[in-house]
C-alpha atoms as a PDB file:
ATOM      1  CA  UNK A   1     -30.084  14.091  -6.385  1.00  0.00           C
ATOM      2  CA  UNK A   2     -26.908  14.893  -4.574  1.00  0.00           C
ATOM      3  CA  UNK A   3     -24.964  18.107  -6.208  1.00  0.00           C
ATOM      4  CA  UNK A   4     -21.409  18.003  -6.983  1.00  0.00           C
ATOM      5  CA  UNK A   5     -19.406  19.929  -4.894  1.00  0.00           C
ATOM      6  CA  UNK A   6     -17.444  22.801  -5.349  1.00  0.00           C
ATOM      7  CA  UNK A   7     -13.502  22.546  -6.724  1.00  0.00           C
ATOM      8  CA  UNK A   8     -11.022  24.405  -7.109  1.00  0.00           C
ATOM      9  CA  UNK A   9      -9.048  24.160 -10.524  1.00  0.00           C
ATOM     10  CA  UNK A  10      -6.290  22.475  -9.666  1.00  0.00           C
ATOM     11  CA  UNK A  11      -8.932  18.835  -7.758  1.00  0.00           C
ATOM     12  CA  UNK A  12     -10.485  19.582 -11.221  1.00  0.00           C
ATOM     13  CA  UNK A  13      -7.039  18.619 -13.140  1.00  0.00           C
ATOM     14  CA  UNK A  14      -7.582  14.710 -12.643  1.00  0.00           C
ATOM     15  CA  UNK A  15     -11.476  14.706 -14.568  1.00  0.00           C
ATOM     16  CA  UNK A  16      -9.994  17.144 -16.914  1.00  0.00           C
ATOM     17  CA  UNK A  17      -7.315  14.157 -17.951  1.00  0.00           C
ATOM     18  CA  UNK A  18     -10.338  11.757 -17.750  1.00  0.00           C
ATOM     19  CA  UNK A  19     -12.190  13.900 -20.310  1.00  0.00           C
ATOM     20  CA  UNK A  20      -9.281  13.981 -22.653  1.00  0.00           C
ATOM     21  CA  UNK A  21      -8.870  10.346 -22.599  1.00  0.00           C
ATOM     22  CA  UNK A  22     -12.445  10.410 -23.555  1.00  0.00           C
ATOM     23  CA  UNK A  23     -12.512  12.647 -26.641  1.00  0.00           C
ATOM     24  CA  UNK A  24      -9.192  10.669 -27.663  1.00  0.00           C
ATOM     25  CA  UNK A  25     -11.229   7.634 -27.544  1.00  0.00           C
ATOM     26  CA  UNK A  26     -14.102   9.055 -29.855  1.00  0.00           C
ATOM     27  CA  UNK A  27     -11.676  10.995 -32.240  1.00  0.00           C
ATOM     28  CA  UNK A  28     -10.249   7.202 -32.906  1.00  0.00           C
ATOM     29  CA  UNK A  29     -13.800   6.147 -34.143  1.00  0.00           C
ATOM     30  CA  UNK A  30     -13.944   9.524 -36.261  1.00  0.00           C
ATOM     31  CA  UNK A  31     -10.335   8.807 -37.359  1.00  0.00           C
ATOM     32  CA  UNK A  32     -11.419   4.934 -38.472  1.00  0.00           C
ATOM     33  CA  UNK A  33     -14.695   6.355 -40.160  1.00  0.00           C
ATOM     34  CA  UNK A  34     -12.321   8.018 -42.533  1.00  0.00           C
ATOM     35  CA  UNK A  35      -9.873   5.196 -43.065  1.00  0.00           C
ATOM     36  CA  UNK A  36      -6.997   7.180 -41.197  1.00  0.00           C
ATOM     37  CA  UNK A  37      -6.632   3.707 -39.184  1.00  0.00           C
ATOM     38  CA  UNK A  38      -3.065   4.982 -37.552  1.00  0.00           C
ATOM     39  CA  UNK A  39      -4.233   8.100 -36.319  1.00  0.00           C
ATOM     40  CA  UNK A  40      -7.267   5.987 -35.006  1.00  0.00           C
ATOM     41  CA  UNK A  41      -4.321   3.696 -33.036  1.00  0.00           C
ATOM     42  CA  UNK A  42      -2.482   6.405 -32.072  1.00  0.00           C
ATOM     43  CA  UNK A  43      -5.737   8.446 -30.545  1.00  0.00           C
ATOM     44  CA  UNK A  44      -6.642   5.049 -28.115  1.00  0.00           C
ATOM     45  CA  UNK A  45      -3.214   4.640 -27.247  1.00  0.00           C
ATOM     46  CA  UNK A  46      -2.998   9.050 -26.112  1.00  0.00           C
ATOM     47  CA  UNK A  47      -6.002   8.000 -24.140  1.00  0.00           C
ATOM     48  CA  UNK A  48      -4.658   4.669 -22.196  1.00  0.00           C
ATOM     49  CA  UNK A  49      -1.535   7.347 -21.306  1.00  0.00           C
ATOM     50  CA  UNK A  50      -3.619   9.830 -20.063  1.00  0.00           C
ATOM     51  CA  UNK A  51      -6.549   7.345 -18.530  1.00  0.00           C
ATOM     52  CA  UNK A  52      -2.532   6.134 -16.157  1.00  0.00           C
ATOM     53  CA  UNK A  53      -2.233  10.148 -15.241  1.00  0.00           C
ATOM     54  CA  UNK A  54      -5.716  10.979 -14.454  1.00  0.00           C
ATOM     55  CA  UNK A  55      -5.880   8.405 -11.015  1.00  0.00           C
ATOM     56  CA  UNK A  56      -2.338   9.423  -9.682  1.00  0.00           C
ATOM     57  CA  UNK A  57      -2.704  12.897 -10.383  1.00  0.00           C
ATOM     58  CA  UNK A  58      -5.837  12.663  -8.293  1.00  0.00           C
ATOM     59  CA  UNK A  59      -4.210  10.089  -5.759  1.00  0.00           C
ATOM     60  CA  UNK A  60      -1.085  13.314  -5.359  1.00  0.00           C
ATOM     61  CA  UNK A  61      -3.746  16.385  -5.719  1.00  0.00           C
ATOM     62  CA  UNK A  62      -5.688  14.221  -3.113  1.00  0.00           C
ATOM     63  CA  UNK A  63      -8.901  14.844  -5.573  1.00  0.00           C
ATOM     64  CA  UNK A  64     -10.315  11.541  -5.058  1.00  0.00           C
ATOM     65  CA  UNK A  65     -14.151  11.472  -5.288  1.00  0.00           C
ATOM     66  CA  UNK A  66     -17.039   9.212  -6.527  1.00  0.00           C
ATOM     67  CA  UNK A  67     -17.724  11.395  -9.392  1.00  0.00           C
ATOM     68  CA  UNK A  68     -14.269  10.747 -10.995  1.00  0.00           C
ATOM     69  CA  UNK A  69     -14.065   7.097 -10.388  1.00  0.00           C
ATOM     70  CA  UNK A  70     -17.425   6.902 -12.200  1.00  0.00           C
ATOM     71  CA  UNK A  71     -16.640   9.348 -14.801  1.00  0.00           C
ATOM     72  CA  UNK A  72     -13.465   7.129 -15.555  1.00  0.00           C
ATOM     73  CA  UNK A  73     -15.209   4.418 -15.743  1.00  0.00           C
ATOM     74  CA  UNK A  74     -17.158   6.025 -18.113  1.00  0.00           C
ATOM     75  CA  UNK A  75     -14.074   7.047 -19.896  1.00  0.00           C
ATOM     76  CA  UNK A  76     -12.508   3.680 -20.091  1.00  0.00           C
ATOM     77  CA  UNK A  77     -15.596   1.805 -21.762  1.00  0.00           C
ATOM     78  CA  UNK A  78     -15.796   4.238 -24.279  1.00  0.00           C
ATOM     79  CA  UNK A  79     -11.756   4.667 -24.678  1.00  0.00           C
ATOM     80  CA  UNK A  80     -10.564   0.930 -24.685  1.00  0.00           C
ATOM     81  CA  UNK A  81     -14.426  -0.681 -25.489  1.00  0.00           C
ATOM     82  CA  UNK A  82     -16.083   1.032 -27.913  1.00  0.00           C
ATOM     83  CA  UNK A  83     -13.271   2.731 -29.900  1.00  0.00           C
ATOM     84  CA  UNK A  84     -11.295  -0.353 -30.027  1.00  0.00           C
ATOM     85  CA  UNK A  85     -14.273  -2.642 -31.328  1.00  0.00           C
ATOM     86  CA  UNK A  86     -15.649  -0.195 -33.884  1.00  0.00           C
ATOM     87  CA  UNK A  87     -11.593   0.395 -35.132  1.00  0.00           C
ATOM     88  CA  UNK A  88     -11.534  -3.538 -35.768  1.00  0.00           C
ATOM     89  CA  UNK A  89     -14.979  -3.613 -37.116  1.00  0.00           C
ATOM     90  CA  UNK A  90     -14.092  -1.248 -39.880  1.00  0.00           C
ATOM     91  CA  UNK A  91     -10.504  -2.530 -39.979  1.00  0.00           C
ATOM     92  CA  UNK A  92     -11.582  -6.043 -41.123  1.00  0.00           C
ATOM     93  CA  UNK A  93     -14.364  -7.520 -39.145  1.00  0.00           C
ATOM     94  CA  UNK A  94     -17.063  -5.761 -41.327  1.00  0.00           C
ATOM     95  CA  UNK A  95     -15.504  -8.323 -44.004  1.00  0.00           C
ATOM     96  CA  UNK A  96     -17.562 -11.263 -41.680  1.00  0.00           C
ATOM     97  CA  UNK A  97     -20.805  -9.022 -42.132  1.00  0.00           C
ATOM     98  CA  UNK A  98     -23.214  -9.879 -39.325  1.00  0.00           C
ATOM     99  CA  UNK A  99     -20.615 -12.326 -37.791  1.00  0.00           C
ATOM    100  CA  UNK A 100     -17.873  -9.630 -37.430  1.00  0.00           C
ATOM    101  CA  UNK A 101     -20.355  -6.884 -35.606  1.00  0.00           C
ATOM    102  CA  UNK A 102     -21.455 -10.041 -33.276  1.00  0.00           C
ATOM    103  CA  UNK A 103     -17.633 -10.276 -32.386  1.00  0.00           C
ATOM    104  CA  UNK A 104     -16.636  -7.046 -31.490  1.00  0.00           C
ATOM    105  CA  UNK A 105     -20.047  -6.386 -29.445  1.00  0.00           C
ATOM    106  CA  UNK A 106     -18.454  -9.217 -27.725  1.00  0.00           C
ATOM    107  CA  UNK A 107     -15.741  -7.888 -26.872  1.00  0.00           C
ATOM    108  CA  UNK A 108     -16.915  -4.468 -26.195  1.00  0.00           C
ATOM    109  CA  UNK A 109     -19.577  -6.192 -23.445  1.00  0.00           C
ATOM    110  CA  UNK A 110     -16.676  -8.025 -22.114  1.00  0.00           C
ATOM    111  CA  UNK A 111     -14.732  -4.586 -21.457  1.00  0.00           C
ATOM    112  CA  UNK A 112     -17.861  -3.261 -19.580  1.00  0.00           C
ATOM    113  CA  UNK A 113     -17.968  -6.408 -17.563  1.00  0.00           C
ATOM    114  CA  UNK A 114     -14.223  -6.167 -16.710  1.00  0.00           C
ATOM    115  CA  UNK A 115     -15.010  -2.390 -15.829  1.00  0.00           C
ATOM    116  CA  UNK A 116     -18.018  -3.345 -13.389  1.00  0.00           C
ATOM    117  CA  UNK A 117     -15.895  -6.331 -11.699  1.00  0.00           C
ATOM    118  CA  UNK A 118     -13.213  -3.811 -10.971  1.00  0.00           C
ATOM    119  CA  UNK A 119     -15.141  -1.170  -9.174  1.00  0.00           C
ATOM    120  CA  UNK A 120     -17.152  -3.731  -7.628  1.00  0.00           C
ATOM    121  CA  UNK A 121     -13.608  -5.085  -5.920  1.00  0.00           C
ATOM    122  CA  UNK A 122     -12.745  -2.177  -4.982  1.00  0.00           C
ATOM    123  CA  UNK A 123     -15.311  -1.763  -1.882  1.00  0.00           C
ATOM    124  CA  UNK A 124     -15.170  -5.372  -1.969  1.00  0.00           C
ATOM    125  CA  UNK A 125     -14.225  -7.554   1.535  1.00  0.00           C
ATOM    126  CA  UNK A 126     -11.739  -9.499   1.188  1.00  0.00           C
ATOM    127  CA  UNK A 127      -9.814  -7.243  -1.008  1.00  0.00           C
ATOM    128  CA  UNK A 128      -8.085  -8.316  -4.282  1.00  0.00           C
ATOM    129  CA  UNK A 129      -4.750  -9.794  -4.308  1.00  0.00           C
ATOM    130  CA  UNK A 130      -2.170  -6.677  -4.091  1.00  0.00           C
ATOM    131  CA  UNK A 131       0.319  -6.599  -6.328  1.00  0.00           C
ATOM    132  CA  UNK A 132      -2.409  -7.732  -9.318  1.00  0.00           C
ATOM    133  CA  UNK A 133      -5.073  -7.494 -11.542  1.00  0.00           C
ATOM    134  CA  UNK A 134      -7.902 -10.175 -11.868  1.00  0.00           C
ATOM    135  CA  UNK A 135      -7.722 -10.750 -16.034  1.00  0.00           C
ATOM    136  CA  UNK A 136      -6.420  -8.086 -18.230  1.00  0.00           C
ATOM    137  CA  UNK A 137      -7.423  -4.324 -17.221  1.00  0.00           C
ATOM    138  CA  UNK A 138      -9.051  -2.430 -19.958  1.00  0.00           C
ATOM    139  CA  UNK A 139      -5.982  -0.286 -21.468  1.00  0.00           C
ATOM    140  CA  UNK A 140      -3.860  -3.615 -21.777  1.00  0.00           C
ATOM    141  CA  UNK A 141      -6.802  -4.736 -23.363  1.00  0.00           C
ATOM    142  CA  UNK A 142      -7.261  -2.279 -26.087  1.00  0.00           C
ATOM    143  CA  UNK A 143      -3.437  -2.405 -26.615  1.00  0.00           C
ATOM    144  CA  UNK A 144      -3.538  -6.135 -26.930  1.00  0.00           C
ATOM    145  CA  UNK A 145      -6.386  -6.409 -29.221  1.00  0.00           C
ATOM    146  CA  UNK A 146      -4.744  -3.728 -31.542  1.00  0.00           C
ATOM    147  CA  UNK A 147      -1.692  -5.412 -32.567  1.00  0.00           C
ATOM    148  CA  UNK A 148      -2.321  -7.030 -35.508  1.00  0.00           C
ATOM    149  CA  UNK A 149      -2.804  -3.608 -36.611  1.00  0.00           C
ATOM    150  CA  UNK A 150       0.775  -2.782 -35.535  1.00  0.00           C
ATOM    151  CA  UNK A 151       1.989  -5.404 -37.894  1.00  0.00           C
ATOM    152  CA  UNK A 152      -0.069  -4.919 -40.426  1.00  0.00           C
ATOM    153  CA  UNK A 153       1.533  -1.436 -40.514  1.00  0.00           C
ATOM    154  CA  UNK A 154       4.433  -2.787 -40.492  1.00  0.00           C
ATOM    155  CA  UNK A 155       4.895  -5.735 -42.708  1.00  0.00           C
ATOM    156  CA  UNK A 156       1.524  -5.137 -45.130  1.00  0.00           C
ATOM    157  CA  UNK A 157      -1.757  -6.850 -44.952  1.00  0.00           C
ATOM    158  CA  UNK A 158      -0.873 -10.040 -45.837  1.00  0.00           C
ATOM    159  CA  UNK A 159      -1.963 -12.061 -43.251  1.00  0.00           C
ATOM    160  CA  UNK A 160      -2.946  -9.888 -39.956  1.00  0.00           C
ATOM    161  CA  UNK A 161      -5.791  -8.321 -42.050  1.00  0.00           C
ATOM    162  CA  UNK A 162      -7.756 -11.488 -42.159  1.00  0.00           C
ATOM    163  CA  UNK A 163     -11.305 -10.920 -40.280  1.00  0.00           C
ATOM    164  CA  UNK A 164     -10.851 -14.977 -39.420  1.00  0.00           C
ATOM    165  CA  UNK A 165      -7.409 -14.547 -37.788  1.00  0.00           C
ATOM    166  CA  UNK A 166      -8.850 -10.996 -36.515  1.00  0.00           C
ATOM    167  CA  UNK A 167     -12.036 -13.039 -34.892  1.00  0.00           C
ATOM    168  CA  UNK A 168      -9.971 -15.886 -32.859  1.00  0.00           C
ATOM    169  CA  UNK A 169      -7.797 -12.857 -31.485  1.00  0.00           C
ATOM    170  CA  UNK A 170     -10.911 -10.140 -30.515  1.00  0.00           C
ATOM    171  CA  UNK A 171     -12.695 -13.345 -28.693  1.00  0.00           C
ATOM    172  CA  UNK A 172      -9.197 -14.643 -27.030  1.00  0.00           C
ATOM    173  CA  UNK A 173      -8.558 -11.045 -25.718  1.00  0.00           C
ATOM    174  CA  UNK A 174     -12.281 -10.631 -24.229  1.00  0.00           C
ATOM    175  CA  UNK A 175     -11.752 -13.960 -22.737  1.00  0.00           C
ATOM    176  CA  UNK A 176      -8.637 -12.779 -20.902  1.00  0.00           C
ATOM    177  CA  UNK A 177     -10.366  -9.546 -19.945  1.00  0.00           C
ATOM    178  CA  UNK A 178     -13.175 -11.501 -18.441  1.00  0.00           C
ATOM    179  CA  UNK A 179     -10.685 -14.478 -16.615  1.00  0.00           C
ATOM    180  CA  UNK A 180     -10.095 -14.834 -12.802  1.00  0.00           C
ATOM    181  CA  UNK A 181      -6.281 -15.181 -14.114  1.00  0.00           C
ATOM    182  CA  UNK A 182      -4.229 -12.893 -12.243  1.00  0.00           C
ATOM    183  CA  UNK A 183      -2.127  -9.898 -14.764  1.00  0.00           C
ATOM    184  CA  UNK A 184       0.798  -7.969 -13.324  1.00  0.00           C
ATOM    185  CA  UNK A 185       0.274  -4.534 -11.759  1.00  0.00           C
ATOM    186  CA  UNK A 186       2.435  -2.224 -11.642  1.00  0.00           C
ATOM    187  CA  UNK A 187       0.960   0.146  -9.012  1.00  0.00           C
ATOM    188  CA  UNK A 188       2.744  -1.060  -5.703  1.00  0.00           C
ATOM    189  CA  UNK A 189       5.731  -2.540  -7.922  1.00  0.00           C
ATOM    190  CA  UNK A 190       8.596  -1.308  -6.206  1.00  0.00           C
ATOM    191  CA  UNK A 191      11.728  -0.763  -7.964  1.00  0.00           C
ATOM    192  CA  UNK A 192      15.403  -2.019  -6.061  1.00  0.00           C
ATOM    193  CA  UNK A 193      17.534   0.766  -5.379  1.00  0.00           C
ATOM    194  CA  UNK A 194      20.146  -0.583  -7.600  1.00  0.00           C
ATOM    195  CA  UNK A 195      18.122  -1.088 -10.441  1.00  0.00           C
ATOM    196  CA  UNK A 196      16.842   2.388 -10.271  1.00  0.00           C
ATOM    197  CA  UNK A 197      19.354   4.069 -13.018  1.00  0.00           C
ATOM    198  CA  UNK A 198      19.227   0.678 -15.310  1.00  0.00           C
ATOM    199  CA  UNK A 199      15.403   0.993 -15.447  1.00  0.00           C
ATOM    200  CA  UNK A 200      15.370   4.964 -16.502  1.00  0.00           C
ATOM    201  CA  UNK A 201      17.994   4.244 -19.226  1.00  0.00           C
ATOM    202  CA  UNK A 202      15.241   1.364 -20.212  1.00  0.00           C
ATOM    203  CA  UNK A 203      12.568   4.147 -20.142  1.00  0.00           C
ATOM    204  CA  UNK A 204      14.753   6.275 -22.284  1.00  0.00           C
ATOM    205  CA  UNK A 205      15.773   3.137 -24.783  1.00  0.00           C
ATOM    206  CA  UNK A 206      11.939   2.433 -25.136  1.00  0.00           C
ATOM    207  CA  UNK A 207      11.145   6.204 -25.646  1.00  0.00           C
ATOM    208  CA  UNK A 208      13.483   6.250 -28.629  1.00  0.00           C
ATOM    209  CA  UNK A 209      12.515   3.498 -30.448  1.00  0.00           C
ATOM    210  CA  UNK A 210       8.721   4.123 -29.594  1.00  0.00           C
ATOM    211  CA  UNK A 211       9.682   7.457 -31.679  1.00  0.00           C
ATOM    212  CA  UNK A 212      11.695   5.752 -34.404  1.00  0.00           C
ATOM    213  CA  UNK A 213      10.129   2.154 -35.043  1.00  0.00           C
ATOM    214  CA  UNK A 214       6.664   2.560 -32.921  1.00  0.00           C
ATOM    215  CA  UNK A 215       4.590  -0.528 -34.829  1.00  0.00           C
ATOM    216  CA  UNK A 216       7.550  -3.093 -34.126  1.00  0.00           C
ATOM    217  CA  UNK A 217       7.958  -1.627 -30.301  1.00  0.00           C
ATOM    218  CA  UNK A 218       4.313  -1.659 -29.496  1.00  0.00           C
ATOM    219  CA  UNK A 219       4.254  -5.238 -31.099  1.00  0.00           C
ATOM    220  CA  UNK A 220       7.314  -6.021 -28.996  1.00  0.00           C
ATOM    221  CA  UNK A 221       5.724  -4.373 -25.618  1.00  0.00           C
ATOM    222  CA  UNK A 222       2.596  -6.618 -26.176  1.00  0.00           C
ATOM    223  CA  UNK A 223       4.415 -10.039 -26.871  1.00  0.00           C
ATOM    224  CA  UNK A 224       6.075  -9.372 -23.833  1.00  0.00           C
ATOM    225  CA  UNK A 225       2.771  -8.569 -21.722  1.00  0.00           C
ATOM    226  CA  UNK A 226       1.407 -11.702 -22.916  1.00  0.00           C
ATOM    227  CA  UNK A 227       4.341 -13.785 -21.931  1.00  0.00           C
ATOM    228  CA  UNK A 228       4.303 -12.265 -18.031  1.00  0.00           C
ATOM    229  CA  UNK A 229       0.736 -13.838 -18.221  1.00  0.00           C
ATOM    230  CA  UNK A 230       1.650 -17.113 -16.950  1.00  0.00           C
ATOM    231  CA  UNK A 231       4.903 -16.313 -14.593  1.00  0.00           C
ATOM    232  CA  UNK A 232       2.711 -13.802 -12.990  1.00  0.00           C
ATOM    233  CA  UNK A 233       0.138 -16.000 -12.701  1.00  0.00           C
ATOM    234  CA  UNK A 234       2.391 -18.542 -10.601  1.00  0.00           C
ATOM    235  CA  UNK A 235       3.276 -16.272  -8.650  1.00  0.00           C
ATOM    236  CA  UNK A 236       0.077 -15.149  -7.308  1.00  0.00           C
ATOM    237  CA  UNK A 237      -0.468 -18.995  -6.749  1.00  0.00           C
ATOM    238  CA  UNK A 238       2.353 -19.202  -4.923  1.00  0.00           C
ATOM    239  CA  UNK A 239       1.904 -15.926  -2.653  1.00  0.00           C
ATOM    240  CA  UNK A 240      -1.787 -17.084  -1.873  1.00  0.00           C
ATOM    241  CA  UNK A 241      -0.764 -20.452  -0.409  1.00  0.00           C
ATOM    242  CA  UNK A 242       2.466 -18.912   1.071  1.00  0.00           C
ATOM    243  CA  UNK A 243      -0.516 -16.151   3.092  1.00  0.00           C
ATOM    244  CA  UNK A 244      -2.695 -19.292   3.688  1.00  0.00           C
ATOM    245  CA  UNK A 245      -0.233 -21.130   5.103  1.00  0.00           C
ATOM    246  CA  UNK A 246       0.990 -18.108   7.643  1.00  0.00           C
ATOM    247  CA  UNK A 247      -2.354 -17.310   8.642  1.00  0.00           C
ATOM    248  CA  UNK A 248      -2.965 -18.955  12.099  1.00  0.00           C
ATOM    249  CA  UNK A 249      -5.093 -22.087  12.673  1.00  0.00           C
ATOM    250  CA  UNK A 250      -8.247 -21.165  14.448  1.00  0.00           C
ATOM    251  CA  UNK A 251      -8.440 -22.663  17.878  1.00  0.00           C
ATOM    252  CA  UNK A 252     -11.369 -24.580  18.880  1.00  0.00           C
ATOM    253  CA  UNK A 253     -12.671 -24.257  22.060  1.00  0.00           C
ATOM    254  CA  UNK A 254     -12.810 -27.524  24.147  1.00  0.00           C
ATOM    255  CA  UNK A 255     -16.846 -27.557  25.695  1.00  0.00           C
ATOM    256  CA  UNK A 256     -16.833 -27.350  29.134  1.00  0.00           C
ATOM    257  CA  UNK A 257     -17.150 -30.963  30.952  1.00  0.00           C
ATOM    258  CA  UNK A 258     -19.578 -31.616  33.529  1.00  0.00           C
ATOM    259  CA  UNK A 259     -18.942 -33.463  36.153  1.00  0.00           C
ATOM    260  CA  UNK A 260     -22.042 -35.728  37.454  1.00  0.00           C
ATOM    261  CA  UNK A 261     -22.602 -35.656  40.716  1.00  0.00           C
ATOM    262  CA  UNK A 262     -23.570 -38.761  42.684  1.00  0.00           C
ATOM    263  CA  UNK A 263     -27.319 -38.458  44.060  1.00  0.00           C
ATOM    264  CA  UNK A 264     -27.385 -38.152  47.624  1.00  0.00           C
ATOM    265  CA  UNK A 265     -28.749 -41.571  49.467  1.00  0.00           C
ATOM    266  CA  UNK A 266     -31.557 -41.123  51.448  1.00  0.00           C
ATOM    267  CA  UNK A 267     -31.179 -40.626  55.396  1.00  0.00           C
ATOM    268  CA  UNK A 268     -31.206 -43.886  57.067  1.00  0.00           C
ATOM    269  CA  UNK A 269     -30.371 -45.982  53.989  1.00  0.00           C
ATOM    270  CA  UNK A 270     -26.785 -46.736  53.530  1.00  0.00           C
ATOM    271  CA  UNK A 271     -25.111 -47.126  49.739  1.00  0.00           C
ATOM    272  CA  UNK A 272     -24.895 -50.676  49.296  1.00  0.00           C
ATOM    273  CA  UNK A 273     -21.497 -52.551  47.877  1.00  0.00           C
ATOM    274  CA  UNK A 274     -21.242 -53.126  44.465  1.00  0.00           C
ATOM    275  CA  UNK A 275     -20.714 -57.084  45.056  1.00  0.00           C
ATOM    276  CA  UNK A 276     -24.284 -57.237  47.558  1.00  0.00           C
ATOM    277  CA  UNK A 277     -27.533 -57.611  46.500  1.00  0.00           C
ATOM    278  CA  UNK A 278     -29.677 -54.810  47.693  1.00  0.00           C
ATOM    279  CA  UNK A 279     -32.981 -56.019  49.895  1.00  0.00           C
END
């Protein structure tokens, strides 16, 4: 068994962040088990912000290691798998019985599969598409599968309680999770110069009324999510056949032709014409 090295406090700050995001993911189940179902939404969505810190702290502390991608990934099943699926479950699904807990396991073994697919790309030759994910990551899952909470919290129980409504939306979510479709990513998103200042007032403007109105905002944030689905998903289509059509034509070697040479005649017999009988 290989031992972990040694760190200094400051490589350890990234799988500190990873640990929070953890025991934000578990206080949501212990917030649910009590029927304090916001504080359960707001715990998962404290651990999808710090679960975006923990890899570019460790990407600027340059504390990358093997033991925090695999702690993460740790992290992220538990934060955005299990603590989503057991919030629905006692939310509404547990109103299906049998039926409901089959749902959410789905969904929960769908987030683990999404999980494994991801670190399997990323030793993986050829490399993913930049610029994407393949199928929804795991945070944008747990946010997505959340909302009818959000408007439930909003606008009463009316309708987004329903386990049958809740059962078409938990499988439609896995399914995305689980998808070759390709989901915007905003790592190597670079922002134009000029659009710099509008996008920090936009970050401000979202900050207030994620303060003021947060249900309606999150709903907002993941209607819009779900509508990039298929733009982004054009163009990725469009930037994989614009790379296949720049990438050069292999060139196929010609083989090598032979030339036959004529057999010598023997000495003393000369080559007849090709119009004379030969004696």
């Amino acid at each position: 068994m290989r031992r972990i090295q040694e760190l200094s406090v400051q490589r350890m700050v990234p799988n500190v962040l990873t640990l929070l995001a953890l025991c934000a993911g578990m206080t949501a189940i212990r917030f649910a088990l009590t029927g304090n179902f916001q504080a359960a939404v707001y715990a998962i969505i404290a651990a999808g912000v710090l679960d975006g810190l923990d890899g570019r702290v460790a990407r600027l502390l340059k504390a990358t290691s093997h033991f925090g991608a695999e702690l993460d990934s740790l992290s992220d099943f538990v934060s955005f798998g299990v603590a989503p699926a057991a919030v629905m479950y006692l939310w509404t699904m547990s109103g299906l019985h049998s039926l409901g807990w089959a749902i959410v396991l789905f969904y929960a073994v769908c987030c683990a599969l999404r999980l494994a697919r991801f670190n399997t790309q990323l030793s993986a030759e050829p490399a993913p598409q930049p610029g994407y994910f393949t199928g929804v990551p795991a945070p944008g899952g747990a946010g997505l599968v959340l909302m009818p909470m959000y408007a439930s919290f909003e606008w009463g129980d009316w309708i987004t309680r329903s386990p049958y409504l809740g059962a078409v939306w938990i499988a439609g979510i896995a399914f995305l999770m689980v998808s070759r479709i390709p989901t915007l990513s905003l790592k190597k998103f670079r922002i134009p110069q000029h659009y710099v200042v509008p996008t920090l007032l936009g970050i401000g403007l979202l900050a207030a009324f994620l303060t003021t109105a947060p249900w309606p905002t999150l709903l907002l944030v993941g209607m819009l999510y779900l509508g990039s689905i298929p733009p982004t998903a054009r163009a990725a289509a469009a930037a994989r056949r614009g790379a296949a059509a720049k990438k050069p034509e292999p060139v196929a070697e010609a083989p090598a032709l032979i030339a036959a040479q004529p057999l010598a005649a023997p000495l003393g017999d000369a080559a007849a014409p090709a119009n004379e009988w030969r004696h």
